[in-house]
PDB file of N, CA and C in Angstrom:
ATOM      1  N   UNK A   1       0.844  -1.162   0.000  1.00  0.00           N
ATOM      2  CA  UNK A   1       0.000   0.000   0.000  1.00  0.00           C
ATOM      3  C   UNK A   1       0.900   1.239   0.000  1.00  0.00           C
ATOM      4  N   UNK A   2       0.940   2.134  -0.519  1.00  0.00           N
ATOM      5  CA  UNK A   2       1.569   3.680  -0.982  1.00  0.00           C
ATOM      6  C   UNK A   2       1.271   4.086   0.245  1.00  0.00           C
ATOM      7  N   UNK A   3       1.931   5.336   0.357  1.00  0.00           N
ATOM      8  CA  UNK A   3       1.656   6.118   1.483  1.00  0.00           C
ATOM      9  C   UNK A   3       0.341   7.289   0.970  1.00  0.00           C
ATOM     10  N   UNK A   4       0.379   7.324  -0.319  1.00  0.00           N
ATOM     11  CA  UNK A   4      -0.781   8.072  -0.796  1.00  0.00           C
ATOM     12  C   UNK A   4      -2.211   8.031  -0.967  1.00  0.00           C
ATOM     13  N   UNK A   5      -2.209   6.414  -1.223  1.00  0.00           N
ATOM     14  CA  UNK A   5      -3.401   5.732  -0.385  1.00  0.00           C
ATOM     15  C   UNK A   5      -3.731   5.774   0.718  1.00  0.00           C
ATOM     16  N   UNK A   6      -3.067   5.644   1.550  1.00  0.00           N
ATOM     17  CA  UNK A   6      -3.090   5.465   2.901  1.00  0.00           C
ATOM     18  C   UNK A   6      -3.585   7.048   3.764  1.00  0.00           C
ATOM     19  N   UNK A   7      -3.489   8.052   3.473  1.00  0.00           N
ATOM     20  CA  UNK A   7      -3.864   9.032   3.798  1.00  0.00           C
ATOM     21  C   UNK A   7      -5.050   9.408   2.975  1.00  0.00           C
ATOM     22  N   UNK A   8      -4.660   9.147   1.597  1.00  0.00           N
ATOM     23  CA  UNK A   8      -6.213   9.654   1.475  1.00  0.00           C
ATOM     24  C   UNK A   8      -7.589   8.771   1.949  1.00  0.00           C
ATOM     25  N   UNK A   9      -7.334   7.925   2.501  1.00  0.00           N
ATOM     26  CA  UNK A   9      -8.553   7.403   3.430  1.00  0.00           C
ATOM     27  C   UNK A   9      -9.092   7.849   4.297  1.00  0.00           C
ATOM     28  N   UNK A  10      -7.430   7.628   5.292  1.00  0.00           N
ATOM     29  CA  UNK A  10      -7.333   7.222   6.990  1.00  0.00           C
ATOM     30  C   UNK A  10      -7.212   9.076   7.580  1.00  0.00           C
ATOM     31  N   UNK A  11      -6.529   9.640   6.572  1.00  0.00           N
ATOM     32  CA  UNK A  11      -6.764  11.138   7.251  1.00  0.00           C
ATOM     33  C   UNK A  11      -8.101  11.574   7.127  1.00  0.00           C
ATOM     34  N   UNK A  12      -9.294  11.349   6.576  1.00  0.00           N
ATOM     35  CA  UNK A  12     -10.130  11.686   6.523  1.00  0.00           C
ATOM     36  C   UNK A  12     -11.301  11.096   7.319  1.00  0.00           C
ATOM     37  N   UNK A  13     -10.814   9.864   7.959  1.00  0.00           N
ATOM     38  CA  UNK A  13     -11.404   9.414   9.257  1.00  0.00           C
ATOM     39  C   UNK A  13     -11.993  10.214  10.137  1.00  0.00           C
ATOM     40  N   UNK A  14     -10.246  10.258  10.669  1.00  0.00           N
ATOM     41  CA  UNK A  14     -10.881  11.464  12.301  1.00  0.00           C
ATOM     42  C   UNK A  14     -11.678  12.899  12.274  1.00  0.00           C
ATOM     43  N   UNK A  15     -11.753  13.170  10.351  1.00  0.00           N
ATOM     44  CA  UNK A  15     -12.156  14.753  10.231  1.00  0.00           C
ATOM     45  C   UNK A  15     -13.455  14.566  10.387  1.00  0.00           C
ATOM     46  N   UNK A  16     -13.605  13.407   9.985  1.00  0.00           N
ATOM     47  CA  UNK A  16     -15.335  13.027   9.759  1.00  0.00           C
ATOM     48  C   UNK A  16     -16.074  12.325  11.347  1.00  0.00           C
ATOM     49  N   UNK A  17     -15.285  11.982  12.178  1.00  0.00           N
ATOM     50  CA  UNK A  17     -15.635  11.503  13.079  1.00  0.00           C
ATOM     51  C   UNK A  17     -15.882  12.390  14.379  1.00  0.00           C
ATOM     52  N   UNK A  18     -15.341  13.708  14.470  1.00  0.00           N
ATOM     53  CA  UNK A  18     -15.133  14.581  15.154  1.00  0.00           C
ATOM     54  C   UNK A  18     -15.800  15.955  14.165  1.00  0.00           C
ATOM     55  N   UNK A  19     -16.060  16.058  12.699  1.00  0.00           N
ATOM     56  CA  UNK A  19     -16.952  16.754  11.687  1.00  0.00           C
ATOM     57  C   UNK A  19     -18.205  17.101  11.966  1.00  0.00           C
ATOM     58  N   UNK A  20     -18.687  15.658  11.893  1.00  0.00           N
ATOM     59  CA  UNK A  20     -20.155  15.009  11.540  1.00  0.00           C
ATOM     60  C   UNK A  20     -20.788  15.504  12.250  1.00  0.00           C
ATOM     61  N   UNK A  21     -20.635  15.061  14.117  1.00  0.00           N
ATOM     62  CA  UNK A  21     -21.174  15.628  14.892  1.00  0.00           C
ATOM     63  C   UNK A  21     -21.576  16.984  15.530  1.00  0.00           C
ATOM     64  N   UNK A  22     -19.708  17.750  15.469  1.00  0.00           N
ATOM     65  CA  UNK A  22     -19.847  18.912  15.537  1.00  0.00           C
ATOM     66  C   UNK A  22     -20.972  19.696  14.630  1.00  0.00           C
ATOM     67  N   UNK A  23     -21.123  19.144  13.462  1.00  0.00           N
ATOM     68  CA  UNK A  23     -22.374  20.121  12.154  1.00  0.00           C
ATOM     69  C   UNK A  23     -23.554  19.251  12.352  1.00  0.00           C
ATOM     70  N   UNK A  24     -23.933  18.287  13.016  1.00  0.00           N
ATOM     71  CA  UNK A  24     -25.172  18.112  13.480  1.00  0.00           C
ATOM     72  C   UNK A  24     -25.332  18.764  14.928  1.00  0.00           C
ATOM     73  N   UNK A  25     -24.197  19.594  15.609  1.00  0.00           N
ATOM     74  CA  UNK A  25     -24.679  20.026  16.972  1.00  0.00           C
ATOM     75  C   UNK A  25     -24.937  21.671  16.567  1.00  0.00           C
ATOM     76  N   UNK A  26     -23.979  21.714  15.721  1.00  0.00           N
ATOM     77  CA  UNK A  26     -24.663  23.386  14.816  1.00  0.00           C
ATOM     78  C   UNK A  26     -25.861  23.731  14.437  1.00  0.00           C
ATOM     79  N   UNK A  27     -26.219  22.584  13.361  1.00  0.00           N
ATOM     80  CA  UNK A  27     -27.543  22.689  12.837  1.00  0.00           C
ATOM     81  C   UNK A  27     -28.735  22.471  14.161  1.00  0.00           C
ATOM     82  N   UNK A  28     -28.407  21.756  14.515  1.00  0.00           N
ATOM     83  CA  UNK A  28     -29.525  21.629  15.829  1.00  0.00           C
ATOM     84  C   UNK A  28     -29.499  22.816  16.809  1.00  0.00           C
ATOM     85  N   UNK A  29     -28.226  23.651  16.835  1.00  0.00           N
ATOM     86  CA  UNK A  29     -28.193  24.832  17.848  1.00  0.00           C
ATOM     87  C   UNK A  29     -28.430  26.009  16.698  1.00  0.00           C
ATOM     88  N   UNK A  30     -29.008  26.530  15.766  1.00  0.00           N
ATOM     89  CA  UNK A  30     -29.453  27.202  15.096  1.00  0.00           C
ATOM     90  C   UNK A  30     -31.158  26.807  14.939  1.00  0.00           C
ATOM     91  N   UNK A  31     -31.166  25.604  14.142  1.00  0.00           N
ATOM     92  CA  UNK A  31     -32.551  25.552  14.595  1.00  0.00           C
ATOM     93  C   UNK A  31     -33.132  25.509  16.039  1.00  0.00           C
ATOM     94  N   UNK A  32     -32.685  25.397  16.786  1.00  0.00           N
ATOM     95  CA  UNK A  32     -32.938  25.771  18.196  1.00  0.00           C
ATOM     96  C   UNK A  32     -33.208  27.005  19.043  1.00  0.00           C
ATOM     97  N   UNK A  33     -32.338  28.042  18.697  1.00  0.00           N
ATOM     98  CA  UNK A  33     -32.081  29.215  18.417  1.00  0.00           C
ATOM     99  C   UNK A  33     -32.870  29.983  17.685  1.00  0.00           C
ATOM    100  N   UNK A  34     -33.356  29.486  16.501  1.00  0.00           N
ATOM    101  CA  UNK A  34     -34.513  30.206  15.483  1.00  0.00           C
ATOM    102  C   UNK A  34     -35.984  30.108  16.590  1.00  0.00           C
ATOM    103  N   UNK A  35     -35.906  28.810  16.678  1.00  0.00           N
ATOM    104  CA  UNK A  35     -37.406  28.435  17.239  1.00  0.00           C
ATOM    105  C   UNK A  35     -37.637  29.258  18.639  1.00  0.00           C
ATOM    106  N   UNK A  36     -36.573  29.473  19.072  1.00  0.00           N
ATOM    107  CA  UNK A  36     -36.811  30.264  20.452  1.00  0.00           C
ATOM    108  C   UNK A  36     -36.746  31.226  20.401  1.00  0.00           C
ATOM    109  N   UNK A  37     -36.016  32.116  19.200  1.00  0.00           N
ATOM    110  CA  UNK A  37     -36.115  33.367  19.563  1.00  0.00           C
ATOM    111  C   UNK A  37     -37.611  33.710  18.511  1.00  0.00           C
ATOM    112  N   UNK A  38     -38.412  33.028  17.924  1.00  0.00           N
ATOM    113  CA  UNK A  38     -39.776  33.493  16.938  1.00  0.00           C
ATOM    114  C   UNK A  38     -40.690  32.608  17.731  1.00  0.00           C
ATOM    115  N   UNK A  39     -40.912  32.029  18.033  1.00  0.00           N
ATOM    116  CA  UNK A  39     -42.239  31.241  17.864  1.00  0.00           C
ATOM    117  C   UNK A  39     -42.840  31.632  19.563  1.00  0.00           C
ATOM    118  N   UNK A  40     -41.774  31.467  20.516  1.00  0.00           N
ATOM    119  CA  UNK A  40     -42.409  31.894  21.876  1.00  0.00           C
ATOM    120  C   UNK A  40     -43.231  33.408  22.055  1.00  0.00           C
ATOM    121  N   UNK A  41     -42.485  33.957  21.727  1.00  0.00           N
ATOM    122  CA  UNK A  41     -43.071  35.640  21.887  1.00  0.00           C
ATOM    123  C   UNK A  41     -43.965  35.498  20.877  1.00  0.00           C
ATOM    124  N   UNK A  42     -43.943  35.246  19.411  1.00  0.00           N
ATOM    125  CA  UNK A  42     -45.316  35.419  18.665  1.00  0.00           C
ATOM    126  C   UNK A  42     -46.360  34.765  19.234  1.00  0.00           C
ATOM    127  N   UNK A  43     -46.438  33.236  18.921  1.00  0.00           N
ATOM    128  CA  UNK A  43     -47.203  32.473  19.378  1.00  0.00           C
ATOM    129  C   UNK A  43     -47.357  31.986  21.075  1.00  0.00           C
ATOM    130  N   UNK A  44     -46.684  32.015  21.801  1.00  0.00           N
ATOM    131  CA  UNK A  44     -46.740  31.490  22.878  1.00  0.00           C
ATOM    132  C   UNK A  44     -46.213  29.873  23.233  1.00  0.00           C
ATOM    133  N   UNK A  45     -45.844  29.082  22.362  1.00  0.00           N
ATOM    134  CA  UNK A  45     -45.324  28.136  22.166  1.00  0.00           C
ATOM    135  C   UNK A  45     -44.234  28.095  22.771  1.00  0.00           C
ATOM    136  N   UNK A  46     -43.903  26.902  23.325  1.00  0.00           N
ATOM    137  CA  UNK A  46     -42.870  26.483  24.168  1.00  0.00           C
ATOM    138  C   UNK A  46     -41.222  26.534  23.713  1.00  0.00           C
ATOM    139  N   UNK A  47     -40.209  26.324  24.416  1.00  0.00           N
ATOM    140  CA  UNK A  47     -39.337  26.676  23.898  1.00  0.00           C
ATOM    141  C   UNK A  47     -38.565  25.210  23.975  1.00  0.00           C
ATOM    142  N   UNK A  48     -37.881  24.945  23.161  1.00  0.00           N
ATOM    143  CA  UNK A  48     -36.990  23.715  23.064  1.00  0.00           C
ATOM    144  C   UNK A  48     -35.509  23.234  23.037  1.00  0.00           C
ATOM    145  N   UNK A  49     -35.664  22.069  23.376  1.00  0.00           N
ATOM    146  CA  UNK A  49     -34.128  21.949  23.363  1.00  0.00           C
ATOM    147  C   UNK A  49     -33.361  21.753  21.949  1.00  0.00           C
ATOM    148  N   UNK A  50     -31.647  21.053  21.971  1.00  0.00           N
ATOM    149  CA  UNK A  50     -31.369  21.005  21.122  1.00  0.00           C
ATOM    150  C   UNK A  50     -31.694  19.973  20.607  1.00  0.00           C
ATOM    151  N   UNK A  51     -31.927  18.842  21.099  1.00  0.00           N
ATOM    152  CA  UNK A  51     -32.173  17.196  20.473  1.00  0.00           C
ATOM    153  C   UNK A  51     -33.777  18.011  19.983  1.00  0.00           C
ATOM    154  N   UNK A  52     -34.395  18.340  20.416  1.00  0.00           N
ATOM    155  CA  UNK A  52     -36.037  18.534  19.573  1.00  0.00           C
ATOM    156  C   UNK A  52     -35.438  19.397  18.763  1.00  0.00           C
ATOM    157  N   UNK A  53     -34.550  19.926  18.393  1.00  0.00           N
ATOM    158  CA  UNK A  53     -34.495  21.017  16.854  1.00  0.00           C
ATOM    159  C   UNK A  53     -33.994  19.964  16.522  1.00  0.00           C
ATOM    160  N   UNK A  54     -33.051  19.462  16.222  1.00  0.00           N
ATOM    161  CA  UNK A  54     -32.553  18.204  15.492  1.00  0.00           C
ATOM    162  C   UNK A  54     -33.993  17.138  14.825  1.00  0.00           C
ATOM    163  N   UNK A  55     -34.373  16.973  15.821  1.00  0.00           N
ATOM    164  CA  UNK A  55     -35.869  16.199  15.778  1.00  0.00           C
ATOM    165  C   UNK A  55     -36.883  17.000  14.790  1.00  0.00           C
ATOM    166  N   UNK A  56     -36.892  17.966  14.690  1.00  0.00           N
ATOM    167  CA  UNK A  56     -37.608  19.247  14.236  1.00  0.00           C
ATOM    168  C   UNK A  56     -37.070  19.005  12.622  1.00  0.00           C
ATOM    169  N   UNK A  57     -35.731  19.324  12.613  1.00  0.00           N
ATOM    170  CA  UNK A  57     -35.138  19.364  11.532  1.00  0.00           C
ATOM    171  C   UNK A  57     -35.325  17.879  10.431  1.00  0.00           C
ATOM    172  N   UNK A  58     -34.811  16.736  11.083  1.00  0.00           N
ATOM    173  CA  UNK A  58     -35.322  15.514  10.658  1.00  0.00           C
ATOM    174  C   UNK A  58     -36.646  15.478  10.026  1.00  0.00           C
ATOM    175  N   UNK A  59     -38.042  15.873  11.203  1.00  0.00           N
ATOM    176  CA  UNK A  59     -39.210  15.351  10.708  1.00  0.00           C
ATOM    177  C   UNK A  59     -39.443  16.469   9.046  1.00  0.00           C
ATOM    178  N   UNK A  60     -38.855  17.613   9.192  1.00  0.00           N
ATOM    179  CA  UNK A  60     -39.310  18.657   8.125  1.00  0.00           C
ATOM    180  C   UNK A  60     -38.300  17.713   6.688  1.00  0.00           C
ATOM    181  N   UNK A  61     -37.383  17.489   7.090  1.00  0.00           N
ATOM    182  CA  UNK A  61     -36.883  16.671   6.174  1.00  0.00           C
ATOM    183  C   UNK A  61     -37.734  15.449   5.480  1.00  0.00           C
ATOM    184  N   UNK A  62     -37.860  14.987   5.941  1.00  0.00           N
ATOM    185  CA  UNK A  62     -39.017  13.888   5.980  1.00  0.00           C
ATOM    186  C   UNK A  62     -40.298  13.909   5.230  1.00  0.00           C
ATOM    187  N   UNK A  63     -40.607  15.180   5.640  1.00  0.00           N
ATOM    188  CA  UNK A  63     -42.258  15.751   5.098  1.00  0.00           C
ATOM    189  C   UNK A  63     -42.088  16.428   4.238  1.00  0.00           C
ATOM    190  N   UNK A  64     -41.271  17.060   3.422  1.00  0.00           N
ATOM    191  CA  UNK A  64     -41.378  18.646   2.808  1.00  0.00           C
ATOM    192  C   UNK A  64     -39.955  18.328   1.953  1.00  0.00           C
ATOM    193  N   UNK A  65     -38.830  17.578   2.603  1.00  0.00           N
ATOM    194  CA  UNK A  65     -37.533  17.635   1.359  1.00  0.00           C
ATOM    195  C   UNK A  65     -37.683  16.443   0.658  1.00  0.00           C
ATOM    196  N   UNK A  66     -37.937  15.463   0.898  1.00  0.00           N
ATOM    197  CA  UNK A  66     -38.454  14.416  -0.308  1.00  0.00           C
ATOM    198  C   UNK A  66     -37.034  13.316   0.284  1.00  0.00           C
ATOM    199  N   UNK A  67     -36.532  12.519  -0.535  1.00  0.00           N
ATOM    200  CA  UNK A  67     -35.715  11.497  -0.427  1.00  0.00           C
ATOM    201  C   UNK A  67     -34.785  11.603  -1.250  1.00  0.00           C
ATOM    202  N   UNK A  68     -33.630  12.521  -1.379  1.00  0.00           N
ATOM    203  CA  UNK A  68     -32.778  12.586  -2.573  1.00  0.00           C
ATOM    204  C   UNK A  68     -33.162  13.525  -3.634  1.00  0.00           C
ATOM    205  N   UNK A  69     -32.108  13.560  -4.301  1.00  0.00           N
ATOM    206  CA  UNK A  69     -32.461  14.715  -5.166  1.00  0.00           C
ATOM    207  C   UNK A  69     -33.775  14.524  -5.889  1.00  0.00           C
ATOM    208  N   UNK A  70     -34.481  15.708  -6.390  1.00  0.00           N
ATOM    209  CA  UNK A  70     -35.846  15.407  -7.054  1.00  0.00           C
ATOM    210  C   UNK A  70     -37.005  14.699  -6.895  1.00  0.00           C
ATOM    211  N   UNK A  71     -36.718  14.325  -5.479  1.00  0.00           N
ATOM    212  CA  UNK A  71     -37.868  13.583  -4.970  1.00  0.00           C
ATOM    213  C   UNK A  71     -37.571  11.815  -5.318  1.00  0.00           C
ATOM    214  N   UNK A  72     -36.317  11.207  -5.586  1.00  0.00           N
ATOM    215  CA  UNK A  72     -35.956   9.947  -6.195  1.00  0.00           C
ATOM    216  C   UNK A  72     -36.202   9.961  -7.854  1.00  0.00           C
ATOM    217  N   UNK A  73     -36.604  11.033  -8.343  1.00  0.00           N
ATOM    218  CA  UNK A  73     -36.474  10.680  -9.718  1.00  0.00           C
ATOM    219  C   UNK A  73     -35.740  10.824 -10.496  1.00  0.00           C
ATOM    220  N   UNK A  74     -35.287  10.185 -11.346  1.00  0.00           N
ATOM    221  CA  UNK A  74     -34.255  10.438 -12.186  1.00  0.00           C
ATOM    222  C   UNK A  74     -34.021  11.544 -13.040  1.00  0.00           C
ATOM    223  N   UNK A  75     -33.065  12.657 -13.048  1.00  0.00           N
ATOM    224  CA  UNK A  75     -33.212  13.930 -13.669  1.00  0.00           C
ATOM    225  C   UNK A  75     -32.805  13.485 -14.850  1.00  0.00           C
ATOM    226  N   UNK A  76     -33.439  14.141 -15.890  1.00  0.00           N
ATOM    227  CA  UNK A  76     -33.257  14.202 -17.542  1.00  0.00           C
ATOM    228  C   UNK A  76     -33.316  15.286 -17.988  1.00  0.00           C
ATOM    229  N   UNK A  77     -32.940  15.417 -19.159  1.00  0.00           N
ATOM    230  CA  UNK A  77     -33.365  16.436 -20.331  1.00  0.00           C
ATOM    231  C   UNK A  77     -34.369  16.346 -21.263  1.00  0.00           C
ATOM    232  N   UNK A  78     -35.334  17.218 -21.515  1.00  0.00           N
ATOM    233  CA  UNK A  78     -36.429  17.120 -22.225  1.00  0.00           C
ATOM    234  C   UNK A  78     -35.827  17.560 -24.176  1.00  0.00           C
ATOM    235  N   UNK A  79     -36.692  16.046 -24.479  1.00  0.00           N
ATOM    236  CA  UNK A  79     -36.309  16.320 -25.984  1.00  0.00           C
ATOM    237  C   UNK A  79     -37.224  17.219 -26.628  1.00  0.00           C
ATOM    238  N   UNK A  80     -36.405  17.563 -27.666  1.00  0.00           N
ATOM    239  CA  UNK A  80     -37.065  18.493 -28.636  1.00  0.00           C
ATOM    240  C   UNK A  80     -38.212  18.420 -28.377  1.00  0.00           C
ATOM    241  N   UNK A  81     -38.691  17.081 -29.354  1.00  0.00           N
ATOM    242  CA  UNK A  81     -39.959  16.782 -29.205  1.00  0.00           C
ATOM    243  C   UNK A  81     -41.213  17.049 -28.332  1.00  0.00           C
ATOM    244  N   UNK A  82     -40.302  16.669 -27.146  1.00  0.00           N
ATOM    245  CA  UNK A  82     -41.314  16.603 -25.808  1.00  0.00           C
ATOM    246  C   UNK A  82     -41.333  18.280 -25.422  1.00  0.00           C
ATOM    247  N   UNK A  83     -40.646  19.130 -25.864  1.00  0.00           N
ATOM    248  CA  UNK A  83     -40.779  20.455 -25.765  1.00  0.00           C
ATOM    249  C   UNK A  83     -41.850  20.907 -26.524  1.00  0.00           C
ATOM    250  N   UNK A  84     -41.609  20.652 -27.720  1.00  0.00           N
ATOM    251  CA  UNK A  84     -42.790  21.033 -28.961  1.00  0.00           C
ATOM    252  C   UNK A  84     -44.264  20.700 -28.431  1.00  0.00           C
ATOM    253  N   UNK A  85     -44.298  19.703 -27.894  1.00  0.00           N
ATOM    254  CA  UNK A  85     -45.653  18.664 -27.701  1.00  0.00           C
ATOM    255  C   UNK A  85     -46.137  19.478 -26.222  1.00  0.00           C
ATOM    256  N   UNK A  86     -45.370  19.752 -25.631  1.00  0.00           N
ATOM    257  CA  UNK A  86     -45.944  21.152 -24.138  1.00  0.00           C
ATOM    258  C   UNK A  86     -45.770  22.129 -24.833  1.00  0.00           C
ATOM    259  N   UNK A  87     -45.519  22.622 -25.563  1.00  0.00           N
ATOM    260  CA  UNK A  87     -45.208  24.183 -25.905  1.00  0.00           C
ATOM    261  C   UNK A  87     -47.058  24.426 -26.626  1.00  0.00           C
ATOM    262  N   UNK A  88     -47.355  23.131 -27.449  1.00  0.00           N
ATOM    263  CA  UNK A  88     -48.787  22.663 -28.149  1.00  0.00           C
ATOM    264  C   UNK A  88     -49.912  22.832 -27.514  1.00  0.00           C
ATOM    265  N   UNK A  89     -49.537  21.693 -26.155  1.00  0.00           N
ATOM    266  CA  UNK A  89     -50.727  21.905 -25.514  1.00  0.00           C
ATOM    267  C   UNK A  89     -50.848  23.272 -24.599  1.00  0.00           C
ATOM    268  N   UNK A  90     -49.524  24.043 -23.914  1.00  0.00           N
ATOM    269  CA  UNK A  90     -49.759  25.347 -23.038  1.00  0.00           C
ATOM    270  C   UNK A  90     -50.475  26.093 -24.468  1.00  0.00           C
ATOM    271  N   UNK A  91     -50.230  25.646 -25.566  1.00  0.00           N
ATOM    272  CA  UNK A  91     -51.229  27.191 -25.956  1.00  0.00           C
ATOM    273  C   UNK A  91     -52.918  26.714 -26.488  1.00  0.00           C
ATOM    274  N   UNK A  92     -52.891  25.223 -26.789  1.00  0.00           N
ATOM    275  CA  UNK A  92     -54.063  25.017 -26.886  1.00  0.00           C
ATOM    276  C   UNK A  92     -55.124  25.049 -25.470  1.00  0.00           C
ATOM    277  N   UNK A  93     -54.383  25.223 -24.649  1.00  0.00           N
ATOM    278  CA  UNK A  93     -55.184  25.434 -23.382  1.00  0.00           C
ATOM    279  C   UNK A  93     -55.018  26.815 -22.814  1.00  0.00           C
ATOM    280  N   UNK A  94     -54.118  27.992 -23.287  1.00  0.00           N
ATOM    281  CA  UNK A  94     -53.994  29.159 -22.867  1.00  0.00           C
ATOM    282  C   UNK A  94     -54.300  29.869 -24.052  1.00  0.00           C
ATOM    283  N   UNK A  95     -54.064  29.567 -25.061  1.00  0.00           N
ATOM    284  CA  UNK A  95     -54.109  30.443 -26.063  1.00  0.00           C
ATOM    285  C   UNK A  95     -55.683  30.487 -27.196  1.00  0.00           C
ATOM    286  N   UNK A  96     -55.869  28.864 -27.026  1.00  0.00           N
ATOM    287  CA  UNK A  96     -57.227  28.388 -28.246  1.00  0.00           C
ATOM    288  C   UNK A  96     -56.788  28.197 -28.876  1.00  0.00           C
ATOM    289  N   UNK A  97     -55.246  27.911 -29.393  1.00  0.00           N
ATOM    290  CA  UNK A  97     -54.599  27.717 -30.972  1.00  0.00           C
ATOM    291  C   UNK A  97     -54.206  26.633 -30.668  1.00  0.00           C
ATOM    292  N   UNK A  98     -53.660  25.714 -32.039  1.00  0.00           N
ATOM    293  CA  UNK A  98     -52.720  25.120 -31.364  1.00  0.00           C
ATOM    294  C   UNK A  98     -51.657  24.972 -32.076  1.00  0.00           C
ATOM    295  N   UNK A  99     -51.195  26.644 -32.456  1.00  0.00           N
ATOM    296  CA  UNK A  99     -49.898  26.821 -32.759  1.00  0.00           C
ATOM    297  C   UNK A  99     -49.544  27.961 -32.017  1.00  0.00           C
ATOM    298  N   UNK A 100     -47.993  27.745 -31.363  1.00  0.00           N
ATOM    299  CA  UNK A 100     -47.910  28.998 -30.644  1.00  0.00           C
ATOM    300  C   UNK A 100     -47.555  30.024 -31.666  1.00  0.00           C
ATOM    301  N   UNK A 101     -48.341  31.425 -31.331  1.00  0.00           N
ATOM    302  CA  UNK A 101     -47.958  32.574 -31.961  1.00  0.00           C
ATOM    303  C   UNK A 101     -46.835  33.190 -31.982  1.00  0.00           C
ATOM    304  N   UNK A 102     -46.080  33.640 -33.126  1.00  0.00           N
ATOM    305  CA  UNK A 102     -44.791  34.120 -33.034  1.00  0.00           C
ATOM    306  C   UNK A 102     -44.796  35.541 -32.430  1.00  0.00           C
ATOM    307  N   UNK A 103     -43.592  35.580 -31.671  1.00  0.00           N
ATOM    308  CA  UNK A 103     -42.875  37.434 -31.162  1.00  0.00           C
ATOM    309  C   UNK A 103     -43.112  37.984 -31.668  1.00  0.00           C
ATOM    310  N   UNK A 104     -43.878  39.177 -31.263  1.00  0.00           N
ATOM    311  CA  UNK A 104     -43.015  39.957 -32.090  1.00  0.00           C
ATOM    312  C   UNK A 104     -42.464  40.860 -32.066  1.00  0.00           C
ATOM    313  N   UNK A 105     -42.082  41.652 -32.843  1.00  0.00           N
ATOM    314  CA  UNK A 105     -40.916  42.845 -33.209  1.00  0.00           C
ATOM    315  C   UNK A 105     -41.209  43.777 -32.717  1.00  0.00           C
ATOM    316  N   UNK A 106     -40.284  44.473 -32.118  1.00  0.00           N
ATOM    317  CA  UNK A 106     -40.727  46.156 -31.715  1.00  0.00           C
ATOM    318  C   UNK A 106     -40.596  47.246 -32.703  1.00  0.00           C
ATOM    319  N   UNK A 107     -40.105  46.925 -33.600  1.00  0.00           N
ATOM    320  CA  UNK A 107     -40.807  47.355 -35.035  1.00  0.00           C
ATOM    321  C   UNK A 107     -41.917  47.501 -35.463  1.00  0.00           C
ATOM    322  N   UNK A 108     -42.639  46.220 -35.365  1.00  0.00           N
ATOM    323  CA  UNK A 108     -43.738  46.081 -35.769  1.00  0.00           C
ATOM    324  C   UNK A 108     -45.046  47.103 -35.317  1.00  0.00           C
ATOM    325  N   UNK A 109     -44.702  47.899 -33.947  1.00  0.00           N
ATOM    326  CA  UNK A 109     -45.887  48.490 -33.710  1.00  0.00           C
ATOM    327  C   UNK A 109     -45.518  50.255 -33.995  1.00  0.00           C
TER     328      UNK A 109
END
């Protein structure tokens, strides 16, 4: 084994092991911090610790950010085609045509 291997692993161990936590005790002491300094005085709502912002943070994750990028779906590019064929129907349903009308010119008026 190289010595160049060997660090790029093993040095990145302890950054992550002593990392991880520290930026989950951040994020939980900001959302913690948010919630206490808005929600008590507006609403009257209780004030919380840091494991319930963490908890807080999780469940909103959960409900509202989805599972991975895009919600698990696979990102693509839309073909031509499939452009033309929405471009068709937004105007046969916005416009009554079902050709979209061309720009036009500031000339023209």
């Amino acid at each position: 084994m190289s010595i160049r291997r060997f660090f790029r692993w093993y040095f990145f161990i302890p950054i992550a092991l002593v990392g991880i936590p520290l930026l989950l005790a951040a994020v939980g002491e900001i959302v913690k911090l948010l919630w206490n300094a808005l929600l008590p005085p507006l609403f009257g709502w209780p004030s919380i610790s840091i494991w319930q912002g963490l908890g807080l943070l999780v469940l909103c994750r959960l409900l509202f950010g989805g599972h991975g990028a895009h919600g698990g779906r696979p990102s693509r590019r839309m073909t031509q085609e499939e452009r033309a064929r929405i471009r068709q129907r937004m105007c046969e349903r916005f416009v009554g045509t079902s050709e979209p009308s061309q720009p036009r010119n500031v000339t023209d008026m």
